[in-house]
Each structure stands twice: as C-alpha cells, then as structure tokens.
PDB file of N, CA and C in Angstrom:
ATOM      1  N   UNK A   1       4.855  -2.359  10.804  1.00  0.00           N
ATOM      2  CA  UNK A   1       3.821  -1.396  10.571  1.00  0.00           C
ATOM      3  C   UNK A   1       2.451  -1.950  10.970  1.00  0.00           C
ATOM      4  N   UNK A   2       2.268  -3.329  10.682  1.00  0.00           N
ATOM      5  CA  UNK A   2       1.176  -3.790  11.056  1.00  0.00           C
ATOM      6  C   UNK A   2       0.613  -3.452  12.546  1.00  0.00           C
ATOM      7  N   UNK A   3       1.739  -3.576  13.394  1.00  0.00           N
ATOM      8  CA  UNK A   3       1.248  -3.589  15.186  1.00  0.00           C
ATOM      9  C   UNK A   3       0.885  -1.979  15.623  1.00  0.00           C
ATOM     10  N   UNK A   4       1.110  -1.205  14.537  1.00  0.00           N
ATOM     11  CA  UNK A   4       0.876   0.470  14.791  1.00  0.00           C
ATOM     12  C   UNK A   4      -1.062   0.487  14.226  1.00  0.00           C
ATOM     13  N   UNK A   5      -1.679  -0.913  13.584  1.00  0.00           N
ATOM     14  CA  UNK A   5      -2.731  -0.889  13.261  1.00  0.00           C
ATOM     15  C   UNK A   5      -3.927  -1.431  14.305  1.00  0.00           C
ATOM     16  N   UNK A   6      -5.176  -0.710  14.476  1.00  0.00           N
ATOM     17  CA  UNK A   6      -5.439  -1.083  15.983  1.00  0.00           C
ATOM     18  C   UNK A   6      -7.338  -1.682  15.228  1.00  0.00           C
ATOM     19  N   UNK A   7      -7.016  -2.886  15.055  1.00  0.00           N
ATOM     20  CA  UNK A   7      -8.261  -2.963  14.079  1.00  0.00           C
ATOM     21  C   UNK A   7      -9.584  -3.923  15.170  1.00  0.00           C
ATOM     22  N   UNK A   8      -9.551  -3.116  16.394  1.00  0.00           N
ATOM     23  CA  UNK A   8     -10.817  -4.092  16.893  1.00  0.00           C
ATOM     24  C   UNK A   8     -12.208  -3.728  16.458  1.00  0.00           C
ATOM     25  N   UNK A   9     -12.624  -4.847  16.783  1.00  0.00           N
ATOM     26  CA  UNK A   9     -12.456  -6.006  17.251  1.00  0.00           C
ATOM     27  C   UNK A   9     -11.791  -7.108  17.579  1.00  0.00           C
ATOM     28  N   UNK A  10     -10.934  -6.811  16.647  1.00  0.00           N
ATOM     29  CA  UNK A  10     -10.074  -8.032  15.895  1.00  0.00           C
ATOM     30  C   UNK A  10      -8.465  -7.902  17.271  1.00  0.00           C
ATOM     31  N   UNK A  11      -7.878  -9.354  16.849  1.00  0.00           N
ATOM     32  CA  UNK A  11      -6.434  -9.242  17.511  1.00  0.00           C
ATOM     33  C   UNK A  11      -5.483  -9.642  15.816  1.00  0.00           C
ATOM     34  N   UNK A  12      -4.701  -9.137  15.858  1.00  0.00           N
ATOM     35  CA  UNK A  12      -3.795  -9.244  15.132  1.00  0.00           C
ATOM     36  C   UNK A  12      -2.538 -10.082  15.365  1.00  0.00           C
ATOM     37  N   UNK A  13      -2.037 -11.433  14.522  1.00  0.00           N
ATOM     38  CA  UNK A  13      -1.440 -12.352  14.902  1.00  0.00           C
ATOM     39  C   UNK A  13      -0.224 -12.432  13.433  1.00  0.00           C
ATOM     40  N   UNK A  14       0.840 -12.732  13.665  1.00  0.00           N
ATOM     41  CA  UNK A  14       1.640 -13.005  12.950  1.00  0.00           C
ATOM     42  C   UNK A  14       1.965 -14.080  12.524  1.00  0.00           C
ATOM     43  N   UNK A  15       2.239 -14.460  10.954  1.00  0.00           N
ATOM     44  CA  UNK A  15       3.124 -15.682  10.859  1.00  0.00           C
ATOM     45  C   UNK A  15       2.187 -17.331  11.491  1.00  0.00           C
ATOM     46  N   UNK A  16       0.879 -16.296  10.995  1.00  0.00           N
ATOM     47  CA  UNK A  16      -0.262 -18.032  12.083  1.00  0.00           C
ATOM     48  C   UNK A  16      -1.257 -18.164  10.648  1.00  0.00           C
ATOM     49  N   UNK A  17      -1.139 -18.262   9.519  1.00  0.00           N
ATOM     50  CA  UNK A  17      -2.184 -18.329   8.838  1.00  0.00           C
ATOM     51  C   UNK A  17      -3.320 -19.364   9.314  1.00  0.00           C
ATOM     52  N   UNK A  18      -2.977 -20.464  10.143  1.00  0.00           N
ATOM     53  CA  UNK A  18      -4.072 -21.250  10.324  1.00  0.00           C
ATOM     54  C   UNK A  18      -5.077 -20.623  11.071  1.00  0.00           C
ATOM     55  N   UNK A  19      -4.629 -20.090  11.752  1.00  0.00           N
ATOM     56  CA  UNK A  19      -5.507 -18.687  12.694  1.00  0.00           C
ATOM     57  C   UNK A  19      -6.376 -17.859  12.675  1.00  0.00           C
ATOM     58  N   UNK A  20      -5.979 -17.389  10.672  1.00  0.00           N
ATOM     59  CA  UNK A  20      -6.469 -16.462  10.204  1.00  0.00           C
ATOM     60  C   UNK A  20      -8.197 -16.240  10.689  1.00  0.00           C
ATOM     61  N   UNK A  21      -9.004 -15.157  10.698  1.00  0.00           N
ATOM     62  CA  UNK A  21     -10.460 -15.474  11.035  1.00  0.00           C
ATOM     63  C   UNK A  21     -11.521 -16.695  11.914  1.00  0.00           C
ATOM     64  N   UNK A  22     -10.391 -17.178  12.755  1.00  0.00           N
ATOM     65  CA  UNK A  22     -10.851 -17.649  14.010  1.00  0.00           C
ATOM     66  C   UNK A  22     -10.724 -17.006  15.301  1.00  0.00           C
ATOM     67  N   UNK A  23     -11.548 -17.770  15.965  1.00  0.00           N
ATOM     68  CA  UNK A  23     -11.435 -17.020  17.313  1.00  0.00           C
ATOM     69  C   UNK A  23     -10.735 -17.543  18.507  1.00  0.00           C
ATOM     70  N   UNK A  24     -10.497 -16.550  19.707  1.00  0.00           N
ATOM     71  CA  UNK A  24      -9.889 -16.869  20.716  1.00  0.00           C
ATOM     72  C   UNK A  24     -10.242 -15.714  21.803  1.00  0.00           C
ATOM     73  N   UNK A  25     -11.116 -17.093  22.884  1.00  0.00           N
ATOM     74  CA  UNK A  25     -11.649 -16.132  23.609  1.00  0.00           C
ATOM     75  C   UNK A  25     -12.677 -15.031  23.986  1.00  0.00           C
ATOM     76  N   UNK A  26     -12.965 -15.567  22.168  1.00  0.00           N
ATOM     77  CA  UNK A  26     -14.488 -14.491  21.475  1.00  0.00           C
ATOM     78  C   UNK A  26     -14.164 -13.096  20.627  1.00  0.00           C
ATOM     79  N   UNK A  27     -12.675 -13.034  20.887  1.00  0.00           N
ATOM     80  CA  UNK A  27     -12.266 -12.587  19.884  1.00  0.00           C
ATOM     81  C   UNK A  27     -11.559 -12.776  18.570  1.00  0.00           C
ATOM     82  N   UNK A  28     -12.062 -12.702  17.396  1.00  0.00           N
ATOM     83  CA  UNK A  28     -11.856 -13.163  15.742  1.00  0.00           C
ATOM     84  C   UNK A  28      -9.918 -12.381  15.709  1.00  0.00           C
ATOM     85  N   UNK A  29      -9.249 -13.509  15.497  1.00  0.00           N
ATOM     86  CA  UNK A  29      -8.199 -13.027  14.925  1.00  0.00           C
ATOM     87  C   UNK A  29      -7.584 -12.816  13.442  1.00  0.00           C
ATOM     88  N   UNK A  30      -6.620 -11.885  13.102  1.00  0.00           N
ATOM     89  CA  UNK A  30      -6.196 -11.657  11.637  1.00  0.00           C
ATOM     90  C   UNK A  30      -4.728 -11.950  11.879  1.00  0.00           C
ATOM     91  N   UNK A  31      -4.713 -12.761  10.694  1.00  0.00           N
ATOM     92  CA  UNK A  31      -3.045 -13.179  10.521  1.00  0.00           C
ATOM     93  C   UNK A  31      -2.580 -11.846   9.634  1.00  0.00           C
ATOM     94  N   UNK A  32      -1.414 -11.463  10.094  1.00  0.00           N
ATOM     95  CA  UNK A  32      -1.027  -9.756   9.519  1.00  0.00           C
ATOM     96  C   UNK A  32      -1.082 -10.804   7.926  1.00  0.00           C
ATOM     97  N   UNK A  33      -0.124 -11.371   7.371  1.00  0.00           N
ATOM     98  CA  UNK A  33       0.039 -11.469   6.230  1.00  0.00           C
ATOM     99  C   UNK A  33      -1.469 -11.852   5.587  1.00  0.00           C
ATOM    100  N   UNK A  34      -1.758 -12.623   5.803  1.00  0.00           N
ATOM    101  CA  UNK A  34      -3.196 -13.093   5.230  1.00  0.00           C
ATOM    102  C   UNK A  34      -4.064 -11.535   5.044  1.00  0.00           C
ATOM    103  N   UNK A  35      -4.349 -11.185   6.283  1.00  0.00           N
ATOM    104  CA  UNK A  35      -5.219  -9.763   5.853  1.00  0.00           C
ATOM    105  C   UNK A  35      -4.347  -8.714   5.024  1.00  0.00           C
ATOM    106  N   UNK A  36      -2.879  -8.471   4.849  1.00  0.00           N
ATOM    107  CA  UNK A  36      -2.270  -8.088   4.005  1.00  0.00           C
ATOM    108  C   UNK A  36      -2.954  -8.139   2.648  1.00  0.00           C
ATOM    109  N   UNK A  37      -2.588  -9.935   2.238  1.00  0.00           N
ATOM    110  CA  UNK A  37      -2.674 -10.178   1.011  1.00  0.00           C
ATOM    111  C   UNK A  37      -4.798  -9.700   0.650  1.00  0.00           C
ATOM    112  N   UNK A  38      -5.527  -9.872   1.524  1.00  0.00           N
ATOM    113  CA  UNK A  38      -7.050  -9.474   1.280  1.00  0.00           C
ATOM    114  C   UNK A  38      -6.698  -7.921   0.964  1.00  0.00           C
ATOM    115  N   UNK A  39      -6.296  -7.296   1.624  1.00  0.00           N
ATOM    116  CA  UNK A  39      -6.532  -5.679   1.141  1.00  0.00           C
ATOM    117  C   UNK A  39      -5.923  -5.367  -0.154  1.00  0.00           C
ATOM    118  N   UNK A  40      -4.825  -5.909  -0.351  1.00  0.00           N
ATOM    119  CA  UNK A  40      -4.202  -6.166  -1.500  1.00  0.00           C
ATOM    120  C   UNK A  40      -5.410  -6.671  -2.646  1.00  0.00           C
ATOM    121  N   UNK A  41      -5.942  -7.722  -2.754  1.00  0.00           N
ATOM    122  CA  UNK A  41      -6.991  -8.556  -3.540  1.00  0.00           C
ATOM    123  C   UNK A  41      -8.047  -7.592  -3.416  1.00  0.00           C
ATOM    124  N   UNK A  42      -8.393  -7.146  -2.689  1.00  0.00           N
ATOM    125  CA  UNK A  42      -9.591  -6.007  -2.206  1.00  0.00           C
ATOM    126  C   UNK A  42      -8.940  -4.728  -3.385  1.00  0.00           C
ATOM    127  N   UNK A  43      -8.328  -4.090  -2.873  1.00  0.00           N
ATOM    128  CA  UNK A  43      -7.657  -3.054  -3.524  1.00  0.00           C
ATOM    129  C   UNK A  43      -7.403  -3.086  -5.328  1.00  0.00           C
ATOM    130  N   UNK A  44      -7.164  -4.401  -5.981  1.00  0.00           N
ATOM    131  CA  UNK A  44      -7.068  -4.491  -7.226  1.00  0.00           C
ATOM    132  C   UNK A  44      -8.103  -4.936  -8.173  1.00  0.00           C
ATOM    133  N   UNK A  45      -9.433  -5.302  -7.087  1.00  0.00           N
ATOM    134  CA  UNK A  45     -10.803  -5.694  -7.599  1.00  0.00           C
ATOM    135  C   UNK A  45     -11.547  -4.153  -8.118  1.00  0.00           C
ATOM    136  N   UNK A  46     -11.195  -3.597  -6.848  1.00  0.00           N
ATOM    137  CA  UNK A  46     -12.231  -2.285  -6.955  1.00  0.00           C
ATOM    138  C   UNK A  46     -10.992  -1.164  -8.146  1.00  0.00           C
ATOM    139  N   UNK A  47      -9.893  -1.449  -8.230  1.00  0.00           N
ATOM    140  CA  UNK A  47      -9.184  -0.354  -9.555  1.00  0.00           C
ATOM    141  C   UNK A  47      -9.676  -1.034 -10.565  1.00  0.00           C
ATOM    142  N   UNK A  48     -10.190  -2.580 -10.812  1.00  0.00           N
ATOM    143  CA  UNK A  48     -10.450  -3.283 -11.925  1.00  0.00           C
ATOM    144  C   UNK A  48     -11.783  -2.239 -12.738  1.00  0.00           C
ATOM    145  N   UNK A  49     -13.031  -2.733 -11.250  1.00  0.00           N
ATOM    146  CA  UNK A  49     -14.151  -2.016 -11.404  1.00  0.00           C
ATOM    147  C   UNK A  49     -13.972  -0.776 -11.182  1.00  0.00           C
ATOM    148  N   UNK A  50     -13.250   0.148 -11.103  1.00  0.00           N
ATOM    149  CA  UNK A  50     -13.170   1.986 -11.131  1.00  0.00           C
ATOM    150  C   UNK A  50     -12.805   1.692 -12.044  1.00  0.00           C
ATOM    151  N   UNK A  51     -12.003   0.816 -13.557  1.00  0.00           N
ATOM    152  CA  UNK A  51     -11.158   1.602 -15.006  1.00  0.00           C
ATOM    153  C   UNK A  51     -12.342   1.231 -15.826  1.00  0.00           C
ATOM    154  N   UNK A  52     -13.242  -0.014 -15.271  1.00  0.00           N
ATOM    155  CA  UNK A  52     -14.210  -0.164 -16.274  1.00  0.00           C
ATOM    156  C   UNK A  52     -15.801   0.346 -15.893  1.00  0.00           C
ATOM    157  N   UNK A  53     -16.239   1.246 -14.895  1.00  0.00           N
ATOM    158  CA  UNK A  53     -17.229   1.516 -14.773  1.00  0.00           C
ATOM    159  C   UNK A  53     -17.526   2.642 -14.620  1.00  0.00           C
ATOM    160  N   UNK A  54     -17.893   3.977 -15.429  1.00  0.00           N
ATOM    161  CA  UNK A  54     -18.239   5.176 -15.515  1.00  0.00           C
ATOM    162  C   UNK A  54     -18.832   5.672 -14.137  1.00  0.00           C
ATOM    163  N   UNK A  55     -19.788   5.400 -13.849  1.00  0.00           N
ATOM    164  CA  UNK A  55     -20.592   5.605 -12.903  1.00  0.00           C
ATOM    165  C   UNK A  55     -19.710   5.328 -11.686  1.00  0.00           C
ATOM    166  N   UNK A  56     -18.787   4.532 -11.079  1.00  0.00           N
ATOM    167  CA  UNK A  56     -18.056   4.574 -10.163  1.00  0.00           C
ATOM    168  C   UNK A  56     -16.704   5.740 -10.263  1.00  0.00           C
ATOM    169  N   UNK A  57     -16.537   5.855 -10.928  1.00  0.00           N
ATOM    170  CA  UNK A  57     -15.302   6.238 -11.831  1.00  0.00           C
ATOM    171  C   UNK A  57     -16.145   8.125 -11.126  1.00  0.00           C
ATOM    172  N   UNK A  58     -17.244   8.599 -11.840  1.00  0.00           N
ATOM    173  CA  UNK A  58     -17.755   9.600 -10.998  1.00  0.00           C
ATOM    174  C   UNK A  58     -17.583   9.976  -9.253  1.00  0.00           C
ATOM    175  N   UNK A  59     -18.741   8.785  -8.928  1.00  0.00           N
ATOM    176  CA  UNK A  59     -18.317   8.667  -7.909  1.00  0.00           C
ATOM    177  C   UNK A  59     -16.721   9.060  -6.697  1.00  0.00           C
ATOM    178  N   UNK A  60     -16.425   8.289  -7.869  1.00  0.00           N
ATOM    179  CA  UNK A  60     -14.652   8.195  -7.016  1.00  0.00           C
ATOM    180  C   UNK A  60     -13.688   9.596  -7.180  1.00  0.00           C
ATOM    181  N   UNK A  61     -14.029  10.815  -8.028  1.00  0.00           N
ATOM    182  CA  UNK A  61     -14.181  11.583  -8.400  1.00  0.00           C
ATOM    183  C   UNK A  61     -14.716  13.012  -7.381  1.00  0.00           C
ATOM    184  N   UNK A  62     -16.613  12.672  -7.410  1.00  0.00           N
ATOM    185  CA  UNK A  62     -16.893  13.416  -6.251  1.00  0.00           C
ATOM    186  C   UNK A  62     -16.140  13.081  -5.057  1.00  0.00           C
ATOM    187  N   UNK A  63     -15.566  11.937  -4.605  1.00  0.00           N
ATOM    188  CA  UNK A  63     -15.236  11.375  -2.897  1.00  0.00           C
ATOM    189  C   UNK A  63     -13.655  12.308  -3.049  1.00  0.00           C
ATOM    190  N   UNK A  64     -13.039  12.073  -4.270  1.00  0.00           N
ATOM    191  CA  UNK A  64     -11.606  12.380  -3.379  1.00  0.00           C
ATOM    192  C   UNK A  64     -11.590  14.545  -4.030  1.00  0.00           C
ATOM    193  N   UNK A  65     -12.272  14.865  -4.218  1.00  0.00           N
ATOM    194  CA  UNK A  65     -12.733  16.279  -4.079  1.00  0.00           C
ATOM    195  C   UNK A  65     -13.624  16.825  -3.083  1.00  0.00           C
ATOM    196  N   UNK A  66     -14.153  16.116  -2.445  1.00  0.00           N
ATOM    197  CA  UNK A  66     -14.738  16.362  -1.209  1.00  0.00           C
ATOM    198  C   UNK A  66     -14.364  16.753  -0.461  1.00  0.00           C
ATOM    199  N   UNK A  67     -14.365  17.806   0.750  1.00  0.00           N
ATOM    200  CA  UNK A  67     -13.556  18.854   1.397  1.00  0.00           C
ATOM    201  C   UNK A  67     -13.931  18.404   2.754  1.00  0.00           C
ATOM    202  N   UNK A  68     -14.924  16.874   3.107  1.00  0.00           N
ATOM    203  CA  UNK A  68     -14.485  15.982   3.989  1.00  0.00           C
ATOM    204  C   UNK A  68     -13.537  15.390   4.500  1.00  0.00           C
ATOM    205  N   UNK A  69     -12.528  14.845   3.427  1.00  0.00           N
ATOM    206  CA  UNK A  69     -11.431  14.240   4.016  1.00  0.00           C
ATOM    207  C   UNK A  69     -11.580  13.444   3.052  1.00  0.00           C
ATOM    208  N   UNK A  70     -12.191  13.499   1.402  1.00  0.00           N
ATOM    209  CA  UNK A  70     -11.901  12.828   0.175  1.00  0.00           C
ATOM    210  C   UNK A  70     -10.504  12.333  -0.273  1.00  0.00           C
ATOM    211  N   UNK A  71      -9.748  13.164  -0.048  1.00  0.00           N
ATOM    212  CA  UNK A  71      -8.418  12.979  -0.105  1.00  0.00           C
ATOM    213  C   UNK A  71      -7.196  12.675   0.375  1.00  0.00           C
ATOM    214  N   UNK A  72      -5.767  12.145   0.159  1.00  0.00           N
ATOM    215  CA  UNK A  72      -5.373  12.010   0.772  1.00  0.00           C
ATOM    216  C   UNK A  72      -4.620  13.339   1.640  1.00  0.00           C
ATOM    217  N   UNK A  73      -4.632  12.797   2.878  1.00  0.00           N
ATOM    218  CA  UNK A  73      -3.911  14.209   3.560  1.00  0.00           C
ATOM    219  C   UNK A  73      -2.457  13.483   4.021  1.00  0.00           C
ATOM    220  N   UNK A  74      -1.364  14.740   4.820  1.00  0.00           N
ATOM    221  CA  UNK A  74      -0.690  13.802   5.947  1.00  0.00           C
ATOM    222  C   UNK A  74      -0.575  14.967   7.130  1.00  0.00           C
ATOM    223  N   UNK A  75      -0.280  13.479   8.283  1.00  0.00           N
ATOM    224  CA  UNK A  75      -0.188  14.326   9.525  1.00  0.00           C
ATOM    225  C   UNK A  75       0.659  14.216  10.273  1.00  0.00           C
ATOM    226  N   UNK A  76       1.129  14.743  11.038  1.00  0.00           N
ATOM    227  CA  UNK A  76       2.225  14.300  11.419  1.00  0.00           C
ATOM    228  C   UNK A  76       1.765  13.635  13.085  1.00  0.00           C
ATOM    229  N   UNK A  77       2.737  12.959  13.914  1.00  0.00           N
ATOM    230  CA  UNK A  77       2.431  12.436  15.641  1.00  0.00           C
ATOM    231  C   UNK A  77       3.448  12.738  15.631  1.00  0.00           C
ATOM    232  N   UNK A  78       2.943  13.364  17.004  1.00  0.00           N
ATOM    233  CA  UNK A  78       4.100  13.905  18.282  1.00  0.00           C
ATOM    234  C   UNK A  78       3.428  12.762  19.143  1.00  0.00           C
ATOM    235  N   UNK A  79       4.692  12.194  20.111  1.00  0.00           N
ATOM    236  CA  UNK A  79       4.412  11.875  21.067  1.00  0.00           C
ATOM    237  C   UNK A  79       5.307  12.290  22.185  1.00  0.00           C
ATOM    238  N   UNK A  80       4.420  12.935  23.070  1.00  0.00           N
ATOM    239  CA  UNK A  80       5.217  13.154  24.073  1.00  0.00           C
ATOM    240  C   UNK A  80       5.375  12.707  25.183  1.00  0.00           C
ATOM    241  N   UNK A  81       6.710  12.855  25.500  1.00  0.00           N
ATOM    242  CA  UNK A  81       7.346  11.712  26.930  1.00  0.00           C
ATOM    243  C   UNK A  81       7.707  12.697  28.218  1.00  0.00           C
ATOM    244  N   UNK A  82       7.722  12.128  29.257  1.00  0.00           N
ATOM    245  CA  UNK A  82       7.982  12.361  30.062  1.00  0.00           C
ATOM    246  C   UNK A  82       9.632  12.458  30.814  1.00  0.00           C
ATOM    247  N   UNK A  83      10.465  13.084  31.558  1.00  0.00           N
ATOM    248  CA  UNK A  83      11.520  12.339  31.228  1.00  0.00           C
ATOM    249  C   UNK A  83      11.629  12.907  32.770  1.00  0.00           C
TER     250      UNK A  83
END
C-alpha cells in the first residue's frame, strides 16, 4: 500500500531505516516503516490532545461537518487499459 503513496518530495524506501530522512541526490528519503510508525505516533498524540482539550475537540467537530471535504468520503478508481 505504501508504493500506491506518492509523497514528493520525498522517495520512499523500504526496509532501510538507516536512510530514514536523508538524502540522495537532493532528494530526502522515507523509510515506509519508520514514516509508518511517525503517523502512527502523530495520530495518537493529537486523539490524546482531541479527548483532553475542549477547544480542539470543537474544532474537530466544525472540520469533519464541513461540506468541504471534512469528512470521510470514498471513491472509487477506474483505470483504464488499453487492450
């Protein structure tokens, strides 16, 4: 799932943690697992601070009622081939 993620700047590298946030070439690479485990750590900081902070807790509230794209949606891909 990771290689369906297209996060440039960045190159995306597997199985290289030494790698992680260095560069090559001038471009900064991400070790899939390493940036895994950050969004993960990312992700359980900010539910920490949304159960204990009112004012975010609003916030987070107005965003996923927002008729922007607050919420989650799904979509589907077609891709089409040639044959």
């Amino acid at each position: 799932m990771i290689h369906s993620l297209n996060p440039q700047p960045f190159m995306i590298v597997c199985h290289n943690s030494r790698m992680h946030l260095c560069e090559a070439s001038g471009v900064r690479m991400l070790n899939a697992e390493d940036f895994y485990a950050d969004l993960v750590s990312a992700s359980r900081a900010y539910f920490v601070a949304l159960y204990a902070d009112v004012h975010l807790q609003s916030r987070f509230a107005q965003r996923i009622a927002a008729s922007d794209g607050g919420k989650p949606t799904t979509a589907s891909v077609v891709e089409a081939t040639h044959l």
